[in-house]
C-alpha atoms as a PDB file:
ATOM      1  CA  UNK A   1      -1.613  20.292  51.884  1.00  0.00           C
ATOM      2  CA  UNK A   2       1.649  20.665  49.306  1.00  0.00           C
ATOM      3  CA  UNK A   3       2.111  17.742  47.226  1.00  0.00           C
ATOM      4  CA  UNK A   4       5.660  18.744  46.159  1.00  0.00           C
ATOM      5  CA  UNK A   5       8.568  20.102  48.408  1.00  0.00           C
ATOM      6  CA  UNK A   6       9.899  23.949  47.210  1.00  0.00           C
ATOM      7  CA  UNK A   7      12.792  21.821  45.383  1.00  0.00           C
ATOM      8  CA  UNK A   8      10.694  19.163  44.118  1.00  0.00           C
ATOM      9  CA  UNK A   9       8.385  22.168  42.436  1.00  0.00           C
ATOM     10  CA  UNK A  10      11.345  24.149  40.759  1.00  0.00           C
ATOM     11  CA  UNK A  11      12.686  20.539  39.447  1.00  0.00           C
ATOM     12  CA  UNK A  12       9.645  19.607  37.945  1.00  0.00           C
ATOM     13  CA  UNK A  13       8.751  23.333  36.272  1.00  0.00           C
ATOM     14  CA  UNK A  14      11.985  22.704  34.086  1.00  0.00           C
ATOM     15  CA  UNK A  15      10.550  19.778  32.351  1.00  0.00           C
ATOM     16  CA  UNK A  16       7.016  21.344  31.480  1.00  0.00           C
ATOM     17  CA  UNK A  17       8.021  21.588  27.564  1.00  0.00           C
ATOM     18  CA  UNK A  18      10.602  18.702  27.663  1.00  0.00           C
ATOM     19  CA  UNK A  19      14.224  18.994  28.809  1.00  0.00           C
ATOM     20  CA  UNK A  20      17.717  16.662  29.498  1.00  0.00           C
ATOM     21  CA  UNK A  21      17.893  14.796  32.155  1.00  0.00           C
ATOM     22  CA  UNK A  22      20.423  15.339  34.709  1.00  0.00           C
ATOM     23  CA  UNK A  23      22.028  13.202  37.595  1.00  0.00           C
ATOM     24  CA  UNK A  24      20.248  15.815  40.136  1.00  0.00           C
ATOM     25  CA  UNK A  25      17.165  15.472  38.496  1.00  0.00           C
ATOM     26  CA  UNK A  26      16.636  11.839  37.937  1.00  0.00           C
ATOM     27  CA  UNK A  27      15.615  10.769  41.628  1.00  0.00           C
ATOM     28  CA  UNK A  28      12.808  13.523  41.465  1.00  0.00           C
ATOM     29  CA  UNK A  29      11.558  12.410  38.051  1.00  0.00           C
ATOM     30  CA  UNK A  30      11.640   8.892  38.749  1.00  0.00           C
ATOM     31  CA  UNK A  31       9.278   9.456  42.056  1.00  0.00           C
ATOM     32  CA  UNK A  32       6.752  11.260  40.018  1.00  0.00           C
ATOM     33  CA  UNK A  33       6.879   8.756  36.666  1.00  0.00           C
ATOM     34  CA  UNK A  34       5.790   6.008  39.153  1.00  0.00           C
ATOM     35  CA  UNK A  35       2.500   8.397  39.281  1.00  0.00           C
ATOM     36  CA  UNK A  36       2.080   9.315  36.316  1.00  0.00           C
ATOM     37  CA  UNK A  37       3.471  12.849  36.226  1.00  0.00           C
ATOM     38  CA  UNK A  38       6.405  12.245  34.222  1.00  0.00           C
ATOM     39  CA  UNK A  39       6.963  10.752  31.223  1.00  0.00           C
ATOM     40  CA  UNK A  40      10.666  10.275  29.596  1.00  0.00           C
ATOM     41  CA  UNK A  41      12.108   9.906  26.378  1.00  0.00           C
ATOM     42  CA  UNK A  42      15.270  10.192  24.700  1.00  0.00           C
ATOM     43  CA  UNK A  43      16.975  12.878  22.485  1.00  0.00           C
ATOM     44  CA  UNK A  44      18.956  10.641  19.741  1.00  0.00           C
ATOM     45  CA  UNK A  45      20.790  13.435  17.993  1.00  0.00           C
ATOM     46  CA  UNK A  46      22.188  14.663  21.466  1.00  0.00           C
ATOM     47  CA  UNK A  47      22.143  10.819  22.734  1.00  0.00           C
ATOM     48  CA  UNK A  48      20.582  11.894  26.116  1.00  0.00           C
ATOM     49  CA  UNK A  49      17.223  11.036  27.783  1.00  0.00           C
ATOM     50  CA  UNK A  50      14.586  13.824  28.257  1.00  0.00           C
ATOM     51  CA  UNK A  51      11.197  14.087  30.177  1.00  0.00           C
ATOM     52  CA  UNK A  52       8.241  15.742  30.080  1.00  0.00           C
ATOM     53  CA  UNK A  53       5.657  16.086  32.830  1.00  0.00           C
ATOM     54  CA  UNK A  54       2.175  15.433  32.326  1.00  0.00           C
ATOM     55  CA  UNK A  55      -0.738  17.869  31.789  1.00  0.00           C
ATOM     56  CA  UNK A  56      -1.784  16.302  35.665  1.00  0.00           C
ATOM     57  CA  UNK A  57       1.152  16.998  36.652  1.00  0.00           C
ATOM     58  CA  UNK A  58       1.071  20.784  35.398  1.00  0.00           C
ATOM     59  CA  UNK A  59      -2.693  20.938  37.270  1.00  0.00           C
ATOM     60  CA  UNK A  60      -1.422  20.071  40.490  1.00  0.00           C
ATOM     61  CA  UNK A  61       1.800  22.205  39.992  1.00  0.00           C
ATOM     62  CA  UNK A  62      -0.131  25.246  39.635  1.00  0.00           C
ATOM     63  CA  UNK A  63      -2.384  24.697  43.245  1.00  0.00           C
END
């Protein structure tokens, strides 16, 4: 059984070294921070929030 949806997989690849959050990103990483998968963070030279998801999260990407 698939944890993640197709989209929900491609979405979360893009933050596996860190990246900006977008508006078409944030209801995906917000479902999987509840978890545990995502953590976030904020870029202050570039004044934007980023995430990064989790070395469980990258385990369970890769099934």
């Amino acid at each position: 059984m698939a944890i993640f949806t197709k989209n929900e997989k491609e979405i979360l690849k893009k933050f596996e070294n860190g990246y900006e959050v977008s508006e078409g990103d944030k209801d995906v990483l917000d479902r999987y921070a509840g978890i545990g998968f995502v953590q976030f963070g904020f870029n202050w030279d570039k004044m934007v929030e980023t995430a990064k998801i989790t070395k469980s999260c990258i385990i369970h990407l890769d099934r």
